[in-house]
Protein backbone atom coordinates (compact mmCIF):
# COMPACT_ATOMS: atom_id res chain seq x y z
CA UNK A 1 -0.13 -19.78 4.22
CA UNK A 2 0.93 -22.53 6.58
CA UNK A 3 4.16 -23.54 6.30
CA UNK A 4 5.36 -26.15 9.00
CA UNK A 5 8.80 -26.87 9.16
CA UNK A 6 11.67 -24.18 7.96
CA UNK A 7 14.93 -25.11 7.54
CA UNK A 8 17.55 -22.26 8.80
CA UNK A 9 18.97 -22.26 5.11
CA UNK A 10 16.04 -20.93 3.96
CA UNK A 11 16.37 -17.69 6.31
CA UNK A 12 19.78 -17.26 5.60
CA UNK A 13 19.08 -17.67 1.56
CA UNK A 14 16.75 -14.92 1.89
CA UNK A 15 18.43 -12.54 4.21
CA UNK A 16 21.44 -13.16 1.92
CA UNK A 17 19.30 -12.57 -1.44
CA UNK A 18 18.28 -9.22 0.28
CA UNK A 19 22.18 -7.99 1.75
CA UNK A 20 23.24 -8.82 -2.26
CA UNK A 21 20.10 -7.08 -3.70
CA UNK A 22 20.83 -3.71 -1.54
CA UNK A 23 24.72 -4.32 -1.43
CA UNK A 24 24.71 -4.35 2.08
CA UNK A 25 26.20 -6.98 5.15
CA UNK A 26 23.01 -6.14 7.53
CA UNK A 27 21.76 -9.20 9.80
CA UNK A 28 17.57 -9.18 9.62
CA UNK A 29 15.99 -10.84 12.18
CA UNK A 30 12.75 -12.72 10.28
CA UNK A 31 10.53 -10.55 11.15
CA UNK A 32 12.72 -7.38 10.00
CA UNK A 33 12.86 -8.98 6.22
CA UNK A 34 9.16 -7.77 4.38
CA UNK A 35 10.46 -4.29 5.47
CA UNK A 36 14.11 -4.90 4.20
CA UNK A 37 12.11 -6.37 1.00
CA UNK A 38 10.00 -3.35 0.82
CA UNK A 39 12.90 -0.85 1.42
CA UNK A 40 14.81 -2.12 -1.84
CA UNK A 41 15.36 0.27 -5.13
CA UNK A 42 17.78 -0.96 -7.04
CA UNK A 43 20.41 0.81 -5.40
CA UNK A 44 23.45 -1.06 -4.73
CA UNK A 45 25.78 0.47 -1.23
CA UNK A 46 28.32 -1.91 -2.77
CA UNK A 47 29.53 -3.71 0.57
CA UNK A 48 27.64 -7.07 0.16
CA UNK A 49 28.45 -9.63 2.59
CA UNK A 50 27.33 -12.76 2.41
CA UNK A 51 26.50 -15.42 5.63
CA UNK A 52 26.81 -18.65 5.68
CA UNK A 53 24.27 -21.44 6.85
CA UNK A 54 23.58 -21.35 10.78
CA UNK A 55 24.05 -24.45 12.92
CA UNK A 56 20.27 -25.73 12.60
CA UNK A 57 18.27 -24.27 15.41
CA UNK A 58 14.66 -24.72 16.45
CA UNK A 59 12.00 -22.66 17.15
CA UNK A 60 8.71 -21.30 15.66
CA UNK A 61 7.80 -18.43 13.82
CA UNK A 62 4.70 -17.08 13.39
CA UNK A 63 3.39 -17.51 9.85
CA UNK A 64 2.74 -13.46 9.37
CA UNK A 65 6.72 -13.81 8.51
CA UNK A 66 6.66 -15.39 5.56
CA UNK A 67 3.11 -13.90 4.07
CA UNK A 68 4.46 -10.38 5.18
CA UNK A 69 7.26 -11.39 2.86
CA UNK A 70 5.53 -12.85 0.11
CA UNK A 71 3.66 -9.71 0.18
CA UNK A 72 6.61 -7.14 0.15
CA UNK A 73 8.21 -9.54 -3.18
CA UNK A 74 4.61 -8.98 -4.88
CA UNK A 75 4.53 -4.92 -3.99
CA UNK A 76 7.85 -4.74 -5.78
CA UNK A 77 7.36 -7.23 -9.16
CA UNK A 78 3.98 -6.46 -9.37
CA UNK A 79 2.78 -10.18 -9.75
CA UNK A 80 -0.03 -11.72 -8.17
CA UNK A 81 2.18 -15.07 -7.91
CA UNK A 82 1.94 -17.14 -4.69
CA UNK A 83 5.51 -17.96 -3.21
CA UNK A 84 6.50 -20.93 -0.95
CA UNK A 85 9.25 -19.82 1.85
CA UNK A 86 11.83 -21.80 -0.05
CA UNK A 87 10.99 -20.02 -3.37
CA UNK A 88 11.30 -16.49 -1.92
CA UNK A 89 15.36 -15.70 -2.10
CA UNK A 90 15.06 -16.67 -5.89
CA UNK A 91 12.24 -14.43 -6.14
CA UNK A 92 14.39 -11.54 -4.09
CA UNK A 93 16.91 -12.31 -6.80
CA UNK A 94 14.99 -11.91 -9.96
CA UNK A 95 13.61 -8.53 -8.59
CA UNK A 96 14.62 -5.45 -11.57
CA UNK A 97 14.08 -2.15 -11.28
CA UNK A 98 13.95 0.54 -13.82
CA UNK A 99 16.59 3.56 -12.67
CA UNK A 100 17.94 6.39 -13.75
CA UNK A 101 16.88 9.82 -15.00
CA UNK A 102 13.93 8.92 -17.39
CA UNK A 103 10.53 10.71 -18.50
CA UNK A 104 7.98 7.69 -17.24
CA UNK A 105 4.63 6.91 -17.44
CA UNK A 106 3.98 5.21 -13.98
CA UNK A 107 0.69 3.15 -13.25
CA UNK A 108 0.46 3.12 -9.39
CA UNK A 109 -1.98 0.95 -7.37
CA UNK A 110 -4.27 3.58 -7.07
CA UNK A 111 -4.84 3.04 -10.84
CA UNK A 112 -3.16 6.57 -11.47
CA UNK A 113 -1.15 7.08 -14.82
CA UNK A 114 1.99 9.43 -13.08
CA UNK A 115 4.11 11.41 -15.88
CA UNK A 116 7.20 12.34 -13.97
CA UNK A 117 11.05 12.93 -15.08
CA UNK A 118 12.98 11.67 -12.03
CA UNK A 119 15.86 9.37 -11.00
CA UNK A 120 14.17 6.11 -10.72
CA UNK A 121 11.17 4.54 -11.33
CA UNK A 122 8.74 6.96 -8.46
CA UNK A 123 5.50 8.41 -7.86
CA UNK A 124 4.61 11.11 -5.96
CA UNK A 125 0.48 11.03 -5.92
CA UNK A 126 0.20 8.28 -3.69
CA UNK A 127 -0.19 4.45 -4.14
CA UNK A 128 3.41 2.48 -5.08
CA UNK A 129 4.31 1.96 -8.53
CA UNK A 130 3.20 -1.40 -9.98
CA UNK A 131 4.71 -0.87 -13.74
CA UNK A 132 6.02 1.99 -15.74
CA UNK A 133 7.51 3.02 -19.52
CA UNK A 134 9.96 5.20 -20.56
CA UNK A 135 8.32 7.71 -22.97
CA UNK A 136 9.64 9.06 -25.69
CA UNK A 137 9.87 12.84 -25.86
CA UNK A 138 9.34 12.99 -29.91
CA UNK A 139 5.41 11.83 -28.73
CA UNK A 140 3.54 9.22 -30.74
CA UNK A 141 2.15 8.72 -33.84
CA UNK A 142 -0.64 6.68 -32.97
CA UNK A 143 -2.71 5.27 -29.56
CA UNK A 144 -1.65 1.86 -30.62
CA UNK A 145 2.33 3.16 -30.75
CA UNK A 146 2.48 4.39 -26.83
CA UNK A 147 3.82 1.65 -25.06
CA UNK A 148 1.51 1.61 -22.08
CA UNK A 149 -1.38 1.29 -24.53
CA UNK A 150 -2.50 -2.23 -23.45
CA UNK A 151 -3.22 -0.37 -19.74
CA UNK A 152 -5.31 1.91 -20.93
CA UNK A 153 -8.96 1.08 -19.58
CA UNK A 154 -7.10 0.46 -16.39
CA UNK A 155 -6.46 4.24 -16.11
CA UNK A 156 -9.06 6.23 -13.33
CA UNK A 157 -6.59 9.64 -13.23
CA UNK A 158 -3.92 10.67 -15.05
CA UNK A 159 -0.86 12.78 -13.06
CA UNK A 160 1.64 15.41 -14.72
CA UNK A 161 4.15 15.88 -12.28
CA UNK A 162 6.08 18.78 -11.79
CA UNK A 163 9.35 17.29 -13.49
CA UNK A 164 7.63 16.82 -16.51
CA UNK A 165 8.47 20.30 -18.09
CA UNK A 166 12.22 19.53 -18.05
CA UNK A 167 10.86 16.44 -21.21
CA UNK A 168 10.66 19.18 -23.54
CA UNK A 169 7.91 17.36 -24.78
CA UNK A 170 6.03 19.34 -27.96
CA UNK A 171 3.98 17.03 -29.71
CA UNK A 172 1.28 15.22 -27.29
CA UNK A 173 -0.85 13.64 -29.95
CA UNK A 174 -3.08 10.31 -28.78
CA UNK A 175 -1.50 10.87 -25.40
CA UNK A 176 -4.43 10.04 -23.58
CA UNK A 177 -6.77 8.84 -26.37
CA UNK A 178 -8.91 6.08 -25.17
CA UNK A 179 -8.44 6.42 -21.32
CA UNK A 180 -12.37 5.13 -20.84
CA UNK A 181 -12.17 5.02 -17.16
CA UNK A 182 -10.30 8.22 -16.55
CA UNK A 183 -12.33 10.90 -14.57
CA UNK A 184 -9.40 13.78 -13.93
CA UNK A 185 -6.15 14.91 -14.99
CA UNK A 186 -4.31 17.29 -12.80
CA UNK A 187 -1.11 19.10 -13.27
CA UNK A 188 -1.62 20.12 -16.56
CA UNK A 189 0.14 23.16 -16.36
CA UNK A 190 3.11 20.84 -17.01
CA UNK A 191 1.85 20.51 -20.46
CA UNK A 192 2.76 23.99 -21.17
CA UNK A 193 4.68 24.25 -24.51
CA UNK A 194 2.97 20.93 -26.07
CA UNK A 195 2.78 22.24 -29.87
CA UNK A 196 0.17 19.63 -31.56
CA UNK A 197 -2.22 17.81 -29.30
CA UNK A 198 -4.29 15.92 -32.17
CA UNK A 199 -6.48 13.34 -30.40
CA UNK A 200 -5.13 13.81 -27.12
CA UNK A 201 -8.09 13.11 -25.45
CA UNK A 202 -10.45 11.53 -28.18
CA UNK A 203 -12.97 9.23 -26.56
CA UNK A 204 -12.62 10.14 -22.78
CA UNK A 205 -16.36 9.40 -22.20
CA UNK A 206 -15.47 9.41 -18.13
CA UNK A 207 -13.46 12.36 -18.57
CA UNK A 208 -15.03 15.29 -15.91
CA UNK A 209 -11.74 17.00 -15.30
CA UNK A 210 -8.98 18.57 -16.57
CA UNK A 211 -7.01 20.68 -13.95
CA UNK A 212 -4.62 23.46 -14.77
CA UNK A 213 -3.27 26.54 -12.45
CA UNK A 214 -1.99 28.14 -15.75
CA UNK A 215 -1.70 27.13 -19.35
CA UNK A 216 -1.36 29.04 -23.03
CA UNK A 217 -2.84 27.27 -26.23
CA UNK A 218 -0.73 29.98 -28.60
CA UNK A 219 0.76 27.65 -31.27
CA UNK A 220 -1.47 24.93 -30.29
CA UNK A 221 -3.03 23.30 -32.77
CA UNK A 222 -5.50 19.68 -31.87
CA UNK A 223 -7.64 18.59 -34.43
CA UNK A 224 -10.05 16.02 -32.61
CA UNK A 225 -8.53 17.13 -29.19
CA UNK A 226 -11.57 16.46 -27.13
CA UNK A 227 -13.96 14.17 -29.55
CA UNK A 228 -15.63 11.92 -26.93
CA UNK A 229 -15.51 13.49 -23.67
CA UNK A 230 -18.86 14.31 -23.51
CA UNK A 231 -18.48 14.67 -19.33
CA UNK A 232 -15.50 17.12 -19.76
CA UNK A 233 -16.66 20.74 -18.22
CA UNK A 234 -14.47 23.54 -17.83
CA UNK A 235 -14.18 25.16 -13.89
CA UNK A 236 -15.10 28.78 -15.32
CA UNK A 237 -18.96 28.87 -16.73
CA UNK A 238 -19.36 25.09 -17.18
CA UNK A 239 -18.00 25.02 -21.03
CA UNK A 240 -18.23 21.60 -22.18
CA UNK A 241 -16.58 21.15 -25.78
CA UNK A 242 -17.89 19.51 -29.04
CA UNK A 243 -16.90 16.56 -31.28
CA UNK A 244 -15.20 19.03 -33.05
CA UNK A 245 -13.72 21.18 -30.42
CA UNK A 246 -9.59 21.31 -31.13
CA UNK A 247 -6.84 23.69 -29.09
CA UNK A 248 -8.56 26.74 -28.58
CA UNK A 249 -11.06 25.57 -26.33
CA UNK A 250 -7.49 23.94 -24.27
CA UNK A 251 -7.61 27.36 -21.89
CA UNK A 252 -8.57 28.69 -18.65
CA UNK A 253 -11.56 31.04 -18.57
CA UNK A 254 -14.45 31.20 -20.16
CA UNK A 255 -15.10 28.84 -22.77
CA UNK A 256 -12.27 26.90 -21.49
CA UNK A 257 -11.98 23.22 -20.45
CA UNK A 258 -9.46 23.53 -17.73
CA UNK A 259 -10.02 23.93 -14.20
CA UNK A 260 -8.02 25.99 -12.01
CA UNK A 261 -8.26 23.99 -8.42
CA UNK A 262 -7.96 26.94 -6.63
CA UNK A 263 -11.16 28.73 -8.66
CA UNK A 264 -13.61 25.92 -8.88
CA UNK A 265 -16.82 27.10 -9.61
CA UNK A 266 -18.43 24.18 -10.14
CA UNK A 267 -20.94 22.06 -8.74
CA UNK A 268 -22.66 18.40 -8.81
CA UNK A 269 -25.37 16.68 -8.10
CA UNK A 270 -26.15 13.14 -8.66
CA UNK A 271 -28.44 11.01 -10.90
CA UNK A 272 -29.62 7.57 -9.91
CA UNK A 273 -31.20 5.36 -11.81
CA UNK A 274 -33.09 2.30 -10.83
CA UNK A 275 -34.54 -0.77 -12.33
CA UNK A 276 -37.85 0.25 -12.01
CA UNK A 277 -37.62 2.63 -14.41
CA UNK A 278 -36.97 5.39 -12.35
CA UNK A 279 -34.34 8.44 -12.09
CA UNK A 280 -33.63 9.95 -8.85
CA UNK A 281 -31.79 13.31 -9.25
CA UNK A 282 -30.67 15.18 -5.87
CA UNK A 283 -27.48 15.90 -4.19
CA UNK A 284 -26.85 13.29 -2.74
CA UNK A 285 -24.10 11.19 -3.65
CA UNK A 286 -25.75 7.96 -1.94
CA UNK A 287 -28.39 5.93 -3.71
CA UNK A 288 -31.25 4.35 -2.13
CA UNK A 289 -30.01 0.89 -0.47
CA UNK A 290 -33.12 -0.50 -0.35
CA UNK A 291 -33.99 -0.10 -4.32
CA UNK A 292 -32.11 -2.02 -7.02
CA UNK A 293 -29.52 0.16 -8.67
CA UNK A 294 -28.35 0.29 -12.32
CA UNK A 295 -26.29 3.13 -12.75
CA UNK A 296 -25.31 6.22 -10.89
CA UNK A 297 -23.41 9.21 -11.75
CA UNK A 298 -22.59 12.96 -11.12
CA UNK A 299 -23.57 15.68 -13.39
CA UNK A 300 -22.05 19.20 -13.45
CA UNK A 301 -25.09 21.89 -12.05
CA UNK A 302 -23.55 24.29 -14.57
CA UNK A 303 -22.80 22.05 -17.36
CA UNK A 304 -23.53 23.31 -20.68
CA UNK A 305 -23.91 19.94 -22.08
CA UNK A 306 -23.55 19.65 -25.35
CA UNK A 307 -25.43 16.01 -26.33
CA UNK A 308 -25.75 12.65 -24.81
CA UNK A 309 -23.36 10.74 -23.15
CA UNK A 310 -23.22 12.48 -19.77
CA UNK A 311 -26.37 10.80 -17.72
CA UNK A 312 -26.52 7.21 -16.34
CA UNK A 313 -29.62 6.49 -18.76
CA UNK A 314 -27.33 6.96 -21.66
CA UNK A 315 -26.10 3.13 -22.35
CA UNK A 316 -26.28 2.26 -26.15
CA UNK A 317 -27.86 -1.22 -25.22
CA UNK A 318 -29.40 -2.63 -22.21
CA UNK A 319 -30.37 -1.60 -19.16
CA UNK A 320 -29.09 2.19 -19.11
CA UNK A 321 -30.69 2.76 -22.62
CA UNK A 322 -32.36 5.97 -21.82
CA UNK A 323 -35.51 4.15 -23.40
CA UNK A 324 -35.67 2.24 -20.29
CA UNK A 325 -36.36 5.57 -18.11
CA UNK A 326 -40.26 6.57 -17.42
CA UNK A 327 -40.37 8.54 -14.30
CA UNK A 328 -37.86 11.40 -12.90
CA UNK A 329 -37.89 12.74 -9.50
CA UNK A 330 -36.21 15.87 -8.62
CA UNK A 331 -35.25 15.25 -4.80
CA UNK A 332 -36.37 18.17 -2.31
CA UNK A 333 -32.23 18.36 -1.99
CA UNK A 334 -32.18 20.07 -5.37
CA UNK A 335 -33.28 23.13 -3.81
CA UNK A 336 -29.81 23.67 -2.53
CA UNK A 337 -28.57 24.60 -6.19
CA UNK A 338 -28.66 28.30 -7.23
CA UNK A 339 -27.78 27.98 -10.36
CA UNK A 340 -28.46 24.75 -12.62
CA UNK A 341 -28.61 24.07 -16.31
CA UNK A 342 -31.12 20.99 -17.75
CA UNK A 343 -29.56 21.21 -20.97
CA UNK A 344 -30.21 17.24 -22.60
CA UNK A 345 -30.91 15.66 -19.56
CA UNK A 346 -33.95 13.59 -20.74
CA UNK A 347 -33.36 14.06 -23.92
CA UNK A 348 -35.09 10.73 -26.52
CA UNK A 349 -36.22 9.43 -23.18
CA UNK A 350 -38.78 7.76 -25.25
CA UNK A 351 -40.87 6.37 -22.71
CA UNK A 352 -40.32 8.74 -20.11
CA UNK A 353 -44.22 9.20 -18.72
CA UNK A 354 -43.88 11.26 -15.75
CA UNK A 355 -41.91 13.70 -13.79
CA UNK A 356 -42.34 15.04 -10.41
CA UNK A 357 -40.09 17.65 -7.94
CA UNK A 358 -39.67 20.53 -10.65
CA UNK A 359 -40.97 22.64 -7.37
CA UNK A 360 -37.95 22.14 -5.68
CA UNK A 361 -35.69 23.92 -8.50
CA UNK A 362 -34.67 26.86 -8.65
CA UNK A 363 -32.09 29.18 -10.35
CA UNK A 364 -32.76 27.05 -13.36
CA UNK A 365 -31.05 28.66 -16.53
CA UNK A 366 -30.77 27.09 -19.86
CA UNK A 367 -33.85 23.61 -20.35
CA UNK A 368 -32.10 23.30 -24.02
CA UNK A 369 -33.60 19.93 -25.01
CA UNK A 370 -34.31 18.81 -21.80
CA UNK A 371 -37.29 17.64 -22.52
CA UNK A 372 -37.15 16.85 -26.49
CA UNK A 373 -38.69 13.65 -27.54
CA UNK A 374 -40.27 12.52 -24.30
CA UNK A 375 -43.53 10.33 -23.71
CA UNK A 376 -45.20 12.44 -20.91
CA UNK A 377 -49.18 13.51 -21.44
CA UNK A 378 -48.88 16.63 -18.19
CA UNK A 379 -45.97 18.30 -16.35
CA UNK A 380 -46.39 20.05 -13.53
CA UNK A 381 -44.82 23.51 -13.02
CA UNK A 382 -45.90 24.69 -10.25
CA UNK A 383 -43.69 25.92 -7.53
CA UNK A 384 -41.07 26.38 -10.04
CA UNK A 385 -39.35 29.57 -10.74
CA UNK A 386 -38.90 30.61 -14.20
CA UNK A 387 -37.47 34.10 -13.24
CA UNK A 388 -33.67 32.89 -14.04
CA UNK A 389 -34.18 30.87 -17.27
CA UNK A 390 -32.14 32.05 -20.21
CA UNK A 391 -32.54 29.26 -23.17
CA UNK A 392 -35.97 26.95 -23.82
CA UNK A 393 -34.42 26.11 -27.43
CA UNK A 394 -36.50 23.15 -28.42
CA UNK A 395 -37.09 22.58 -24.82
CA UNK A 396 -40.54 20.13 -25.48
CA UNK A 397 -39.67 19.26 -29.36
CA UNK A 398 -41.41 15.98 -30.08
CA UNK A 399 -43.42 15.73 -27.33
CA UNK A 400 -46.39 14.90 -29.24
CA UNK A 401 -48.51 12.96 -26.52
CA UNK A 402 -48.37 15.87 -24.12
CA UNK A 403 -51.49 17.59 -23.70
CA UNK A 404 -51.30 19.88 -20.61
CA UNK A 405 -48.30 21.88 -18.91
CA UNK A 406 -49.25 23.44 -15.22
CA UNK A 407 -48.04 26.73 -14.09
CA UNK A 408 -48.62 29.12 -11.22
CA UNK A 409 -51.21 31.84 -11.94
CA UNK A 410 -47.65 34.54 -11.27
CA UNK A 411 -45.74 32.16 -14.18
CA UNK A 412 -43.78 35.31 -15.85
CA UNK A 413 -40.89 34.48 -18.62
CA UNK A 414 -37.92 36.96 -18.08
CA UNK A 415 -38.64 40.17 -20.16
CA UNK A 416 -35.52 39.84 -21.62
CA UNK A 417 -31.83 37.12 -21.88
CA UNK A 418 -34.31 34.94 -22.94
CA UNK A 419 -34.25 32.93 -25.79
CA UNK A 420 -36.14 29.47 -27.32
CA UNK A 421 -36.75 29.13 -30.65
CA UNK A 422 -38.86 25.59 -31.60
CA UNK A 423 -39.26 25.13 -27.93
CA UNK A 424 -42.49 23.46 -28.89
CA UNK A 425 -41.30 22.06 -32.12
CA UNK A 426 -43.17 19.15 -33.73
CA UNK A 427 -45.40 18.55 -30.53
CA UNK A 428 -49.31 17.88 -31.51
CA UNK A 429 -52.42 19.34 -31.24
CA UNK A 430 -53.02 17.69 -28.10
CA UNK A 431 -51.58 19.92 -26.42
CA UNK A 432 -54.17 22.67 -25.20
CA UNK A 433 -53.38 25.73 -23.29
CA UNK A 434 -55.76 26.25 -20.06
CA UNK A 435 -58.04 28.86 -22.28
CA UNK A 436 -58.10 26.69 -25.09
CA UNK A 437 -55.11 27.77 -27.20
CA UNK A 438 -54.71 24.87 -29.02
CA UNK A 439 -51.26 24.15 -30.88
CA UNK A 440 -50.30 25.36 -33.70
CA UNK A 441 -47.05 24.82 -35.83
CA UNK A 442 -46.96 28.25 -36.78
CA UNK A 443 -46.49 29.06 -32.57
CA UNK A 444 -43.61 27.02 -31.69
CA UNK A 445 -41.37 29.58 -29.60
CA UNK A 446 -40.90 30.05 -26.32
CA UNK A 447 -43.33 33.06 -26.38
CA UNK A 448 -46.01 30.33 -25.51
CA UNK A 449 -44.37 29.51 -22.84
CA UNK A 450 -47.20 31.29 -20.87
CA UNK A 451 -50.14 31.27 -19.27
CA UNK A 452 -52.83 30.98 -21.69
CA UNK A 453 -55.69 33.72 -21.01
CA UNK A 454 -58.01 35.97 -22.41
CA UNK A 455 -56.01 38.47 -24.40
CA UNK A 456 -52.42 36.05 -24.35
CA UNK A 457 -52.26 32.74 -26.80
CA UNK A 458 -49.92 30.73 -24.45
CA UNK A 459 -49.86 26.56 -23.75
CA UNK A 460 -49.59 26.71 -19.75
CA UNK A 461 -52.50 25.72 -17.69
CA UNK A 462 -53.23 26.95 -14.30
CA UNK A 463 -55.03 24.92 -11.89
């Protein structure tokens, strides 16, 4: 911002709008104002003393004066204006701020929704508050009725500070509904005593995380409560609720969807997918800079997934249409999980032709789905361990142009935990087990999930 010549007045109009603004008689030097600016609250000392213009003087100051600030005026209105030296005093002027002992909403600059009940318009989670809105304790009857509604795609984590209980707020319907780009809430143990919860966090679709160190659902009722957040797992055994799921499921524990932070037990690893048509999974969180990327996302290693909407090939249209996927590569990486669950990840990848790495699983539970409707004509199984697996529930459904599955000559199904019923449902005759076991849709369970020899009908293939 160059601004040549200053007149004196226009120091002294700003170090005066300042001294009124804070209620103060302090002398700044120019290069003490952005902090002075900065330091402001609304709170008035009451001893304001004005000064009057200087004698004019000459001398130079370095333009970081004035853009330091410009700056401090925008961290405080929250405006993206630009300000000319002689428009900053007004600006000082016109600066409001929302005080008192309120229960806020607070969006901070961090894009973090804060819930707090404090004197003043604050936030404790980091960032500086660009806007806020008082809420009103008797909740909301609708998304469209909470007034920081028009924010709401703006939203990446939500906050419920430790003030909050002192609300008294019961009913907590919509309160979240809608927050697309929100990955985490934390502090929810400051929700305890919420009442009705209907819709609270309908179509979450980023939603991963909901963070509690206590809560009780008794007299909680939440029709709808988690419709949407198909990425939502619970910390405990990787619970991940329905389209249906309502309060009960709003718990610690097993088949829970909070998280205590201090008993994690989950883990991630990372899908990449790239315009070739390929799907990297491994856990690492950095994709390949060298390939063109289209989407990339985390997926819980203990997720018990309950549909689509969780993988970066999910897109309704475009490029992440999981129609556009046709090879999968489980990195060597993979091997670092003990304990993973496949549940839907390919799921109606239509054109999905090949997939390599399965050796470098293991501790592989539930394949639920995983690979129902796919366009693959061989998979290879070999070097995978199948000692851990638990569910193959329509785990190759639909595959009807695969014609060979590869297994190690020690392939041995767990003699019991195990279940799979239509794991081979509505495949085709194509498929041919290495001793010429041919399908059959009167043999669609798991059972064939073995090698095929003399003396055992199966549809695996050894080498």
């Amino acid at each position: 911002m160059a601004v040549g010549t200053i007149s004196t007045s226009i120091l002294t109009d700003i170090a005066n709008a300042i001294r009124f603004k804070a209620g103060v008689a302090t002398l700044y030097k120019p290069r003490e104002m952005a902090a002075a600016v900065s330091a402001l609250d609304g709170t008035d000392a009451g001893n304001y003393q004005g000064q009057p213009y200087m004698t004019l003087e000459s001398g130079v100051l370095p333009e970081s004066v004035f853009s330091d600030i410009a700056d401090a005026i925008r961290e405080q209105n929250g405006l993206s204006t630009l300000y000319q030296p002689r428009e900053m005093a007004a600006a000082i002027l016109a600066l409001e701020w929302d005080v008192g002992l309120k229960p806020r909403a607070v969006l901070t600059s961090l894009g973090t929704l804060e819930f707090n009940y404090v004197d003043g318009r604050h936030c404790y989670s980091g960032g500086v508050p660009v806007n806020a809105w008082e809420i009103d304790p008797a909740g909301y009857s609708s998304a469209s009725a909470r007034p920081y509604d028009s924010i709401k795609l703006q939203v990446k984590k939500v906050v419920i500070h430790s003030s909050w209980p002192q609300v008294g707020m019961r009913k907590a319907d919509y309160l979240f509904n809608a927050f697309q780009s929100m990955t985490e809430v934390s502090g929810f143990e400051n929700m305890s005593g919420i009442s009705s919860a209907a819709q609270m966090f309908t179509s979450c679709p980023s939603l991963e995380t909901i963070y509690a160190t206590s809560f009780s659902n008794s007299g909680l009722s939440g029709s709808l409560m988690f419709n949407g957040c198909s990425r939502l797992v619970g910390g405990t055994d990787g619970f991940v609720p329905s389209t249906t799921s309502g309060a009960s499921v709003c718990k610690l524990g097993t088949g829970g969807v909070l998280t205590d932070p201090n008993a994690d037990q989950r883990t991630w690893f990372w899908a990449h997918y790239y315009a070739d048509g390929e799907g990297v999974l491994t856990a690492s969180p950095t994709p390949d800079p060298t390939r063109e990327l289209v989407a990339s996302g985390r997926i819980c290693a203990i997720g018990k997934y309950v549909g689509l909407g969780f993988t970066p090939w999910d897109g309704v249209t475009g490029p992440t249409h999981r129609q556009h996927l046709t090879h999968v590569t489980f990195a060597a990486d993979m091997a670092t999980f003990s304990y993973l669950n496949l549940i839907y990840l390919f799921y109606s990848c239509t054109n999905l032709a090949s997939v390599s790495g399965l050796d470098n699983l293991s501790g592989v539970r539930s394949m639920r789905f995983t690979f129902a409707s796919c366009a693959f004509t061989e998979i290879d199984f070999r070097g995978f361990d199948p000692s851990k697996l638990t569910d193959l529930t329509y785990t190759f459904s639909g595959c009807n142009k695969l014609t060979t599955i590869y297994a190690d000559s020690t392939w041995a199904l767990p003699s019991s935990g195990l279940t799979g019923s239509q794991c081979f449902y509505s495949c085709s005759t194509s498929l041919v087990g290495g001793n010429g076991t041919v399908w059959s849709s009167s043999n669609t369970g798991y059972s064939y999930m073995r090698i095929d020899r003399a003396g055992q009908a199966g549809y695996l293939t050894t080498a």
